[in-house]
N, C-alpha and C. Protein backbone atom coordinates (compact mmCIF):
# COMPACT_ATOMS: atom_id res chain seq x y z
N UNK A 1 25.64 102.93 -88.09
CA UNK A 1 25.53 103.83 -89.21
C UNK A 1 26.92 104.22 -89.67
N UNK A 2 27.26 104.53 -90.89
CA UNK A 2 28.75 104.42 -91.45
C UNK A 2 28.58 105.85 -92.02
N UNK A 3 29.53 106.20 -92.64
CA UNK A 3 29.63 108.02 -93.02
C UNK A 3 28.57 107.46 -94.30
N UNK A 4 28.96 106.77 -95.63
CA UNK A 4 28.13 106.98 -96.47
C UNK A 4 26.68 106.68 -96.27
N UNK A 5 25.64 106.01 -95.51
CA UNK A 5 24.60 106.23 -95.39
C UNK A 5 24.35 107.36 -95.08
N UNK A 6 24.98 108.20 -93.58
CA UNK A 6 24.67 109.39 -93.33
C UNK A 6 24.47 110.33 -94.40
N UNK A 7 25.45 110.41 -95.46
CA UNK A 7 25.66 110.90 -96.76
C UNK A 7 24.18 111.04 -97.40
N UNK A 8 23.82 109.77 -97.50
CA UNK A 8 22.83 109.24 -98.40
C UNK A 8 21.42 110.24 -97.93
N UNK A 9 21.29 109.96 -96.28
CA UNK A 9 20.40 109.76 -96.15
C UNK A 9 20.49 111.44 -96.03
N UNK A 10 21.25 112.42 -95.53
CA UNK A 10 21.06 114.07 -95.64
C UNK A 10 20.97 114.74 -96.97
N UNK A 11 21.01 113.96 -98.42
CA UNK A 11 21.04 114.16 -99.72
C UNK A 11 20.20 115.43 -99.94
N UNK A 12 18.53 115.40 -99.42
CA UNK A 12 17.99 116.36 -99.91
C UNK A 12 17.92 117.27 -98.77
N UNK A 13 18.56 117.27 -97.94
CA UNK A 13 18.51 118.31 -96.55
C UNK A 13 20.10 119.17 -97.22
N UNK A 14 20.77 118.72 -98.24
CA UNK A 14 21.76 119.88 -98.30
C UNK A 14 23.16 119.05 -98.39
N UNK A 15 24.14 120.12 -98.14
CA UNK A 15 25.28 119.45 -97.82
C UNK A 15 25.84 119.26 -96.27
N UNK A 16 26.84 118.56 -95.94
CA UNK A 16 26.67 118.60 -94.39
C UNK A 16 28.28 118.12 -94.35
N UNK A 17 28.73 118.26 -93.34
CA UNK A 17 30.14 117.92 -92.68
C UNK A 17 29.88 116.60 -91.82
N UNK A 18 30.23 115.85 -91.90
CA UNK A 18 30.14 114.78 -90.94
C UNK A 18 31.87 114.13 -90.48
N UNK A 19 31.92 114.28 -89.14
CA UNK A 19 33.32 114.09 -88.25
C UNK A 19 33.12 112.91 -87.33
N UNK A 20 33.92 112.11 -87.00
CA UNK A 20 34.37 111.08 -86.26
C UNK A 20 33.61 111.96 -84.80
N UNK A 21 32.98 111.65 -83.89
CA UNK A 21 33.24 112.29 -82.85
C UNK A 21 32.60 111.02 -81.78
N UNK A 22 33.10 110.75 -80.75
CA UNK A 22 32.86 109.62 -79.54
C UNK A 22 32.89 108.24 -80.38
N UNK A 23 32.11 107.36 -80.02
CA UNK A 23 32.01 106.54 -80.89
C UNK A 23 30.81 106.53 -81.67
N UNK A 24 30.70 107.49 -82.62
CA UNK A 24 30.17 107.55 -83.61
C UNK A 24 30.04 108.88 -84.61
N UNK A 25 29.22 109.61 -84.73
CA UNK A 25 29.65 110.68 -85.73
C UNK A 25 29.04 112.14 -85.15
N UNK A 26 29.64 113.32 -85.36
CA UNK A 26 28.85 114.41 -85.78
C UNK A 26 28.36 114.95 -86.72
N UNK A 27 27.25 115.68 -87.17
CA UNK A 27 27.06 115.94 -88.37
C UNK A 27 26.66 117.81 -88.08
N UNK A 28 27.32 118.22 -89.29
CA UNK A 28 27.30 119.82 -88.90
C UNK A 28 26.92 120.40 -90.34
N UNK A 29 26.41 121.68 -90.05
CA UNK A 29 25.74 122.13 -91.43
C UNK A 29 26.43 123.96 -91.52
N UNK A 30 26.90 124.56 -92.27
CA UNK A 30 27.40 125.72 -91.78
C UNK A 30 28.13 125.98 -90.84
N UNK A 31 29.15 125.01 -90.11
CA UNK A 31 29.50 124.85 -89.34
C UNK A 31 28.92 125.03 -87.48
N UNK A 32 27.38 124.17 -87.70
CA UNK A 32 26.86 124.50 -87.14
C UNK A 32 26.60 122.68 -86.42
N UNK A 33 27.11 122.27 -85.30
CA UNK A 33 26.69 120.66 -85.16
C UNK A 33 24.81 120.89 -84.75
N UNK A 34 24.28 119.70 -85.39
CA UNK A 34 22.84 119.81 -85.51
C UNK A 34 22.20 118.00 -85.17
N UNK A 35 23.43 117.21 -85.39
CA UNK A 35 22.55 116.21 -85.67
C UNK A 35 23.86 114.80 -84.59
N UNK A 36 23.62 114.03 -84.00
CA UNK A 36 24.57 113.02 -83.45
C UNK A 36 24.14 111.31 -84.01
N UNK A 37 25.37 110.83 -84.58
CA UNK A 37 25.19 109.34 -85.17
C UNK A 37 25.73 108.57 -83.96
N UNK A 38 24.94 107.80 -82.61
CA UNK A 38 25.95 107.19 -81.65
C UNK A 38 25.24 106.21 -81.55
N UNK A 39 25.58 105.18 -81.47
CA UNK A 39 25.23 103.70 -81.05
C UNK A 39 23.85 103.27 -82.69
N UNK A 40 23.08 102.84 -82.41
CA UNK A 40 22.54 102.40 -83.51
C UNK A 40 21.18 103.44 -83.58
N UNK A 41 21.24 104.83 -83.30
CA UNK A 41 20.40 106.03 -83.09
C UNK A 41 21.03 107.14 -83.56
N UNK A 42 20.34 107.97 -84.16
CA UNK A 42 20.66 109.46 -84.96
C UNK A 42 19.31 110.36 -83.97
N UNK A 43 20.27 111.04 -83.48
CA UNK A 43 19.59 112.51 -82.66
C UNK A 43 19.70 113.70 -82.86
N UNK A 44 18.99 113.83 -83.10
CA UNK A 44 18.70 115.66 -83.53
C UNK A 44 18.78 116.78 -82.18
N UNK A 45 19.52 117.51 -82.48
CA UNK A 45 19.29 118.71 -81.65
C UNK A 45 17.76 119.40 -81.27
N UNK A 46 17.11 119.51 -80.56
CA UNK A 46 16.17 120.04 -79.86
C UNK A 46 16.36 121.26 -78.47
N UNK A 47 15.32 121.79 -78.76
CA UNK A 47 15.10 123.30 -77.76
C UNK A 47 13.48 123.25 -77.27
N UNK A 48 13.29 123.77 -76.42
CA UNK A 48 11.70 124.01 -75.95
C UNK A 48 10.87 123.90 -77.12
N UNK A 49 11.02 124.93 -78.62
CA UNK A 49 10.42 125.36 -79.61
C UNK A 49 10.80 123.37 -80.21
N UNK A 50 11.07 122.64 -80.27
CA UNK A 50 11.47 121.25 -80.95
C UNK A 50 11.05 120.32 -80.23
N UNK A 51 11.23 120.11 -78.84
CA UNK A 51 10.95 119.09 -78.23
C UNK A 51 9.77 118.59 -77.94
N UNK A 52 8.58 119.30 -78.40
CA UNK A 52 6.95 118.58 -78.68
C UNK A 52 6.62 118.08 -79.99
N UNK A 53 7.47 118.20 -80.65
CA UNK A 53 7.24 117.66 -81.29
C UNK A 53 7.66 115.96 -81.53
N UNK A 54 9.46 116.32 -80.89
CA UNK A 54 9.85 114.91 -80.43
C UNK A 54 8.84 114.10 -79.63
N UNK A 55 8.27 114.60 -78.58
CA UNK A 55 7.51 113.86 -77.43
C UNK A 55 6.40 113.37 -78.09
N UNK A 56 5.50 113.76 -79.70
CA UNK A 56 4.48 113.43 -79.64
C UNK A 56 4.61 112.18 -80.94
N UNK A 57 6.19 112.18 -80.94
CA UNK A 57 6.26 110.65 -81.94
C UNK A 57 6.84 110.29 -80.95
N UNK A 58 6.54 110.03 -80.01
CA UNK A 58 7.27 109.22 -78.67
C UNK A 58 8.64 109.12 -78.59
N UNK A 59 9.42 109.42 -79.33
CA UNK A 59 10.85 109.84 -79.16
C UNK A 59 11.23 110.00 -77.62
N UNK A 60 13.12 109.90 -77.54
CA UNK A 60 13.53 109.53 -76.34
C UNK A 60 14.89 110.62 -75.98
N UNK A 61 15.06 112.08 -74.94
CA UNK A 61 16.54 111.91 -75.23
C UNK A 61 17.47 111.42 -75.28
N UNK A 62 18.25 111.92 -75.84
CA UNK A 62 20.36 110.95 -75.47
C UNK A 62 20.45 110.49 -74.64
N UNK A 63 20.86 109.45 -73.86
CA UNK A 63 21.18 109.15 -72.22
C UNK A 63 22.47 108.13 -72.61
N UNK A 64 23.18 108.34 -71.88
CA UNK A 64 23.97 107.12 -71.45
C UNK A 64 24.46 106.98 -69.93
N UNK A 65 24.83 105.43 -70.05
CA UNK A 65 25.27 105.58 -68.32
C UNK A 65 26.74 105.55 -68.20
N UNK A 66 26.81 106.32 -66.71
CA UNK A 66 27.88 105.74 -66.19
C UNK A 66 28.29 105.12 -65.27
N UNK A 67 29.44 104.66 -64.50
CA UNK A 67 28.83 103.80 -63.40
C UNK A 67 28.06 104.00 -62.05
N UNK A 68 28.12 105.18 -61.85
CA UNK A 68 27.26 105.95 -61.14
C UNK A 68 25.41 106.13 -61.29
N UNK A 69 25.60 106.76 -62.59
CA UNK A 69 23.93 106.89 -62.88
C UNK A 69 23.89 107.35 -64.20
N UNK A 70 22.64 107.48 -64.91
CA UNK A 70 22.00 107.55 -66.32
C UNK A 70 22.15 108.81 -66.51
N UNK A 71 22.89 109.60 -67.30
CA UNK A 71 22.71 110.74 -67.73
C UNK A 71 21.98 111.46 -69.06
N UNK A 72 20.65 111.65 -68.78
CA UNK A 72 20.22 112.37 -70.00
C UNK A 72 20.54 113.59 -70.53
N UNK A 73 20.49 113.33 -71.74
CA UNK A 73 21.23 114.95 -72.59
C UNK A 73 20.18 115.73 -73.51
N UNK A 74 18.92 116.15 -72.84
CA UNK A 74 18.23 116.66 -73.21
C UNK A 74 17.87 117.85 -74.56
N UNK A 75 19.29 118.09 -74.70
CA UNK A 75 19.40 119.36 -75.97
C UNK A 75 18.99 118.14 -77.65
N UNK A 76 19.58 116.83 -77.28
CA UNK A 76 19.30 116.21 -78.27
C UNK A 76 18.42 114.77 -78.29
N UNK A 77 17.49 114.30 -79.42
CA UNK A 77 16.29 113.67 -79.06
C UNK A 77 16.73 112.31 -80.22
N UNK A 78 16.04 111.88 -80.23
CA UNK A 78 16.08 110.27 -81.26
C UNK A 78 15.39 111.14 -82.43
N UNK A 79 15.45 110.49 -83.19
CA UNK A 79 14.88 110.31 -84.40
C UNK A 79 13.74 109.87 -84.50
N UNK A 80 12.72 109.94 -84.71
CA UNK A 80 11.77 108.65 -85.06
C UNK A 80 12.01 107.79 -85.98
N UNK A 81 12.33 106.51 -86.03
CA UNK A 81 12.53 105.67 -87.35
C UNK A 81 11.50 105.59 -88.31
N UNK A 82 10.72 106.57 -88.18
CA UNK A 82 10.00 106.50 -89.76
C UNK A 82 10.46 107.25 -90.44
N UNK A 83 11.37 108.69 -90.30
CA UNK A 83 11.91 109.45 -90.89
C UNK A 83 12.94 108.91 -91.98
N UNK A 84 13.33 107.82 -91.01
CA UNK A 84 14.59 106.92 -92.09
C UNK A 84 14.11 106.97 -93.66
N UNK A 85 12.67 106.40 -93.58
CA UNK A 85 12.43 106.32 -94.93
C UNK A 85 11.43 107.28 -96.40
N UNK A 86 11.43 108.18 -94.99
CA UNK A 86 10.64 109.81 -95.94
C UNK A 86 12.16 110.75 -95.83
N UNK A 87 12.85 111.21 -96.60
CA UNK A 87 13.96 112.01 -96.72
C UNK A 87 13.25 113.56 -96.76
N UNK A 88 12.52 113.47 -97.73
CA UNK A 88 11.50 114.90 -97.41
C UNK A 88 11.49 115.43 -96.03
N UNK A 89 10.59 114.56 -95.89
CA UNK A 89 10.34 114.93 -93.96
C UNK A 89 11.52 115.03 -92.96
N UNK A 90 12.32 114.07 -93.15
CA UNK A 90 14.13 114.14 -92.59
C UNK A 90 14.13 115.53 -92.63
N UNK A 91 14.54 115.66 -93.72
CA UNK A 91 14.96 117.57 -93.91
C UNK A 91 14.19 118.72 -92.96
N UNK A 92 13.14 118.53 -93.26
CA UNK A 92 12.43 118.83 -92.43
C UNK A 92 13.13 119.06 -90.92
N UNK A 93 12.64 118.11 -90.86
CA UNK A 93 13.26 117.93 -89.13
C UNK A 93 14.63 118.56 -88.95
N UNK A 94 15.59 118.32 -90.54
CA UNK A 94 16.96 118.41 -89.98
C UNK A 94 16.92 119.87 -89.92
N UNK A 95 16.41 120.73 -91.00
CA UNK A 95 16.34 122.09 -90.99
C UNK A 95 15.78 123.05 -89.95
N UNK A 96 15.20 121.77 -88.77
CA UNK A 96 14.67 122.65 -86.76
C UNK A 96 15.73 122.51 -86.61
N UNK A 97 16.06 121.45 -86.28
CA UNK A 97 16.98 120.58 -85.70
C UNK A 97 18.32 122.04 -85.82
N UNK A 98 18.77 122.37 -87.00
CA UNK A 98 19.63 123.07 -87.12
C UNK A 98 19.22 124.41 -86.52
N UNK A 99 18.14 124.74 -87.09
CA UNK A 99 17.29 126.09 -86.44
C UNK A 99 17.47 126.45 -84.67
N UNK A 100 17.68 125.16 -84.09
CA UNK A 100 17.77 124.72 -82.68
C UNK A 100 18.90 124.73 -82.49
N UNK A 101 19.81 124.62 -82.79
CA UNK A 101 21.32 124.51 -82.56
C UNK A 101 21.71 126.20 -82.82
N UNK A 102 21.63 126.87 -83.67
CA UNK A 102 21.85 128.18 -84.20
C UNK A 102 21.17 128.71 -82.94
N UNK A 103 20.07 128.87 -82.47
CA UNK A 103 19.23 129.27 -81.60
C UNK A 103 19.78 128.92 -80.14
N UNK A 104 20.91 128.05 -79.66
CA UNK A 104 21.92 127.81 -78.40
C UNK A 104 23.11 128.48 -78.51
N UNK A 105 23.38 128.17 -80.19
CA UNK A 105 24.63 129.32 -79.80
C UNK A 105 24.35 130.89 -79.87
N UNK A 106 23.48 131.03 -80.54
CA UNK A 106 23.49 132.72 -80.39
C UNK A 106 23.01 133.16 -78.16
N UNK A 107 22.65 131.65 -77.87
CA UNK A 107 22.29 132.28 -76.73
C UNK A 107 23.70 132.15 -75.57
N UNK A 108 24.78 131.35 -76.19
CA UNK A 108 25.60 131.34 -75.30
C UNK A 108 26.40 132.50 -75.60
N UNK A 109 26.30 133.42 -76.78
CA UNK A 109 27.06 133.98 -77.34
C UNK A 109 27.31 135.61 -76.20
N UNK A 110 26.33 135.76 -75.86
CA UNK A 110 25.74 136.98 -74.90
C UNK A 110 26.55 136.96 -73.72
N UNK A 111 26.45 135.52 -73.06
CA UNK A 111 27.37 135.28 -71.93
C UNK A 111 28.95 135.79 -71.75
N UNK A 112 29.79 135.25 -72.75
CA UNK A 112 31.04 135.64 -73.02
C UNK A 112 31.23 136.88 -72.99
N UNK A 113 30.36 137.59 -73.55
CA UNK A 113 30.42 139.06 -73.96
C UNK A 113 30.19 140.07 -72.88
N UNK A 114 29.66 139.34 -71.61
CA UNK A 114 28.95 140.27 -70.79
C UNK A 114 29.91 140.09 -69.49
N UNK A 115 30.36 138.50 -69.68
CA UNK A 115 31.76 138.20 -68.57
C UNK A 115 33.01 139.39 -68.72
N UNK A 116 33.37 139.02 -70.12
CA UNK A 116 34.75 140.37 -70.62
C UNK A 116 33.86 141.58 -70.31
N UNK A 117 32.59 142.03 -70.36
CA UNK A 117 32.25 143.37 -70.29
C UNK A 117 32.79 143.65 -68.60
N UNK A 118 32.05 142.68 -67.97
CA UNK A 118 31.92 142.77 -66.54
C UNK A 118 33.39 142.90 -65.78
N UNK A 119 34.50 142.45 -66.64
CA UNK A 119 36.17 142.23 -66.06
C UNK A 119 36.41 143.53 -65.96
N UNK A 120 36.78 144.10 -64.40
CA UNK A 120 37.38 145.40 -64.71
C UNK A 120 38.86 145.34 -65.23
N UNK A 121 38.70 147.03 -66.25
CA UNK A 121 39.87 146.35 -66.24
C UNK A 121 41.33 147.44 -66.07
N UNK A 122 42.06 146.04 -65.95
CA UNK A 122 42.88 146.85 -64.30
C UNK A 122 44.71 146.55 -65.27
N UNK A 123 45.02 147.03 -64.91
CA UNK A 123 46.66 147.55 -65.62
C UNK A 123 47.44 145.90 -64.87
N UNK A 124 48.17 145.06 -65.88
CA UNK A 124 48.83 144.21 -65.02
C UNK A 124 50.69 144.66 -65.36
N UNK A 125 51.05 144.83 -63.85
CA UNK A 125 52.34 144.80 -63.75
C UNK A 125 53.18 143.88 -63.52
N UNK A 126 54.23 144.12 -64.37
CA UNK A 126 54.94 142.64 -64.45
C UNK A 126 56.22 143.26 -63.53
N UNK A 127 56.88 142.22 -62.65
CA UNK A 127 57.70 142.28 -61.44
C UNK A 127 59.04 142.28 -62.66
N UNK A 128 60.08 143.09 -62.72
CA UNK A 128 60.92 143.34 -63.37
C UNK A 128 62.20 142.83 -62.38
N UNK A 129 62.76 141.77 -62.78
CA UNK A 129 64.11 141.26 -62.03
C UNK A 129 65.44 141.70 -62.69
N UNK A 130 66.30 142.26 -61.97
CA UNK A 130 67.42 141.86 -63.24
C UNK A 130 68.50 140.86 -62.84
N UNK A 131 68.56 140.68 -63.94
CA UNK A 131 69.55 139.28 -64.35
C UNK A 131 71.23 139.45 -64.53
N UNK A 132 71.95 138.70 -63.66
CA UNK A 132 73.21 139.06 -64.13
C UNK A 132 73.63 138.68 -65.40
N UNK A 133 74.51 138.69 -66.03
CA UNK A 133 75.20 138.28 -67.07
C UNK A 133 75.63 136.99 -67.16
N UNK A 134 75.37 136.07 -68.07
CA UNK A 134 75.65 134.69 -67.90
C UNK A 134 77.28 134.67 -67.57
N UNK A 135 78.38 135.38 -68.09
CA UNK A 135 79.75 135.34 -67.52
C UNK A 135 79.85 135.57 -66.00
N UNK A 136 78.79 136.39 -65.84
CA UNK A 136 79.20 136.29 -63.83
C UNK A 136 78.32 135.31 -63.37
N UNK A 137 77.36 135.00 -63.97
CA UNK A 137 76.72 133.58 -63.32
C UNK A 137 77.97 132.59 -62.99
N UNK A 138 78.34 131.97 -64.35
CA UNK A 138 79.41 130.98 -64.74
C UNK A 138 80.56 131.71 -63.54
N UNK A 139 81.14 132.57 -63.00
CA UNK A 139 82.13 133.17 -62.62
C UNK A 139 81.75 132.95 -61.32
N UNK A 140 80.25 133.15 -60.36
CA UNK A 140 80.48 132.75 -59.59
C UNK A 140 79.86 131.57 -58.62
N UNK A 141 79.62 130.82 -60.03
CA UNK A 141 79.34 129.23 -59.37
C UNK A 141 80.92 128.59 -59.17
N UNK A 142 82.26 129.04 -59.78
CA UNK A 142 83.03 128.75 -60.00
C UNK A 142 83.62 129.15 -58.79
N UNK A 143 83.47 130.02 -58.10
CA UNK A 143 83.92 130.88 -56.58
C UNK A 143 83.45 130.45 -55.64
N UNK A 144 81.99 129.71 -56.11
CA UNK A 144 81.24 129.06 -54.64
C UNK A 144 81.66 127.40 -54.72
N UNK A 145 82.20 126.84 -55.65
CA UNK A 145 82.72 125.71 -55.91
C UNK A 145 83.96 125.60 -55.18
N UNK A 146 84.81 126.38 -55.34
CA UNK A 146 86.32 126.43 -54.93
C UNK A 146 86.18 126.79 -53.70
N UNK A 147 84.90 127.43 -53.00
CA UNK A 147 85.10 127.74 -51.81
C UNK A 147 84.54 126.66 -50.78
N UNK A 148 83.45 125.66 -51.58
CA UNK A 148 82.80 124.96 -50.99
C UNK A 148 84.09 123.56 -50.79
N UNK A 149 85.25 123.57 -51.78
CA UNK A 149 86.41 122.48 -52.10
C UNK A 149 87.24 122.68 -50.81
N UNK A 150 87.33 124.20 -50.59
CA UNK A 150 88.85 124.65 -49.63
C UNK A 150 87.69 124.24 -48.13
N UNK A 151 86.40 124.52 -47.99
CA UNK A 151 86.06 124.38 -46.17
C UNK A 151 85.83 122.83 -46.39
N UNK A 152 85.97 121.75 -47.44
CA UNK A 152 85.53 120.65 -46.73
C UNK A 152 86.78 120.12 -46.61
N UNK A 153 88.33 120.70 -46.87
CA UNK A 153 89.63 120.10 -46.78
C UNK A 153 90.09 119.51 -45.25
């Protein structure tokens, strides 16, 4: 899939951002990522409230391997390829799809907020050194030089 089909094919779902991301694309709406272009498959973001619906057009999540083992990425699902050719219905989907993504970040959003709540918080003191003057630095590398010259004579 190339940026201008993606283009084509989100026409009546709105406008959308679409970015280079892995080898293939992201697509974001409100600055919101909702949708993944990777290998010869477009996946939509999914949540509990999305993913029966994926399951009952037999749809598949994300997986790829590594050399170890298959990792599925459950937050996002295939497409069904009939959508390719109803754009109506696309939208559709893309407008959960996004609904689902908005609906992860407001839930990670709580976390952050409750970590900084939870930090006590505590005064940091900084260890105060003082520094000679770069002229007596220079002055007495010059004293430990001449002295290190006269004991190896």
């Amino acid at each position: 899939m190339d940026r201008d089909f993606l283009i084509d094919l989100f026409a009546d779902f709105g406008p959308v951002t679409i970015r280079r991301m892995f080898s293939g694309f992201g697509i974001s709406a409100d600055g919101t990522n909702f949708a993944l272009a990777l290998r010869a498959g477009l996946y939509f973001r999914a949540d509990e409230q999305t993913i029966p619906q994926f399951e009952a057009e037999g749809s598949k999540p994300f997986s790829y391997q590594t050399r170890a083992k298959t990792v599925i990425v459950n937050s996002y699902w295939e497409l069904p390829a009939r959508l390719f050719d109803d754009s109506e219905e696309l939208s559709t989907w893309a407008r959960a799809a996004l609904a689902a993504a908005q609906r992860a970040a407001l839930r990670k959003r709580p976390k952050a907020r409750k970590a900084a709540a939870k930090k006590p918080a505590t005064k940091t003191v900084k260890k105060v050194v003082a520094k000679r003057p770069l002229a007596k630095k220079a002055a007495t590398r010059r004293v430990g030089k001449a002295k290190r010259a006269h004991h190896s004579k």
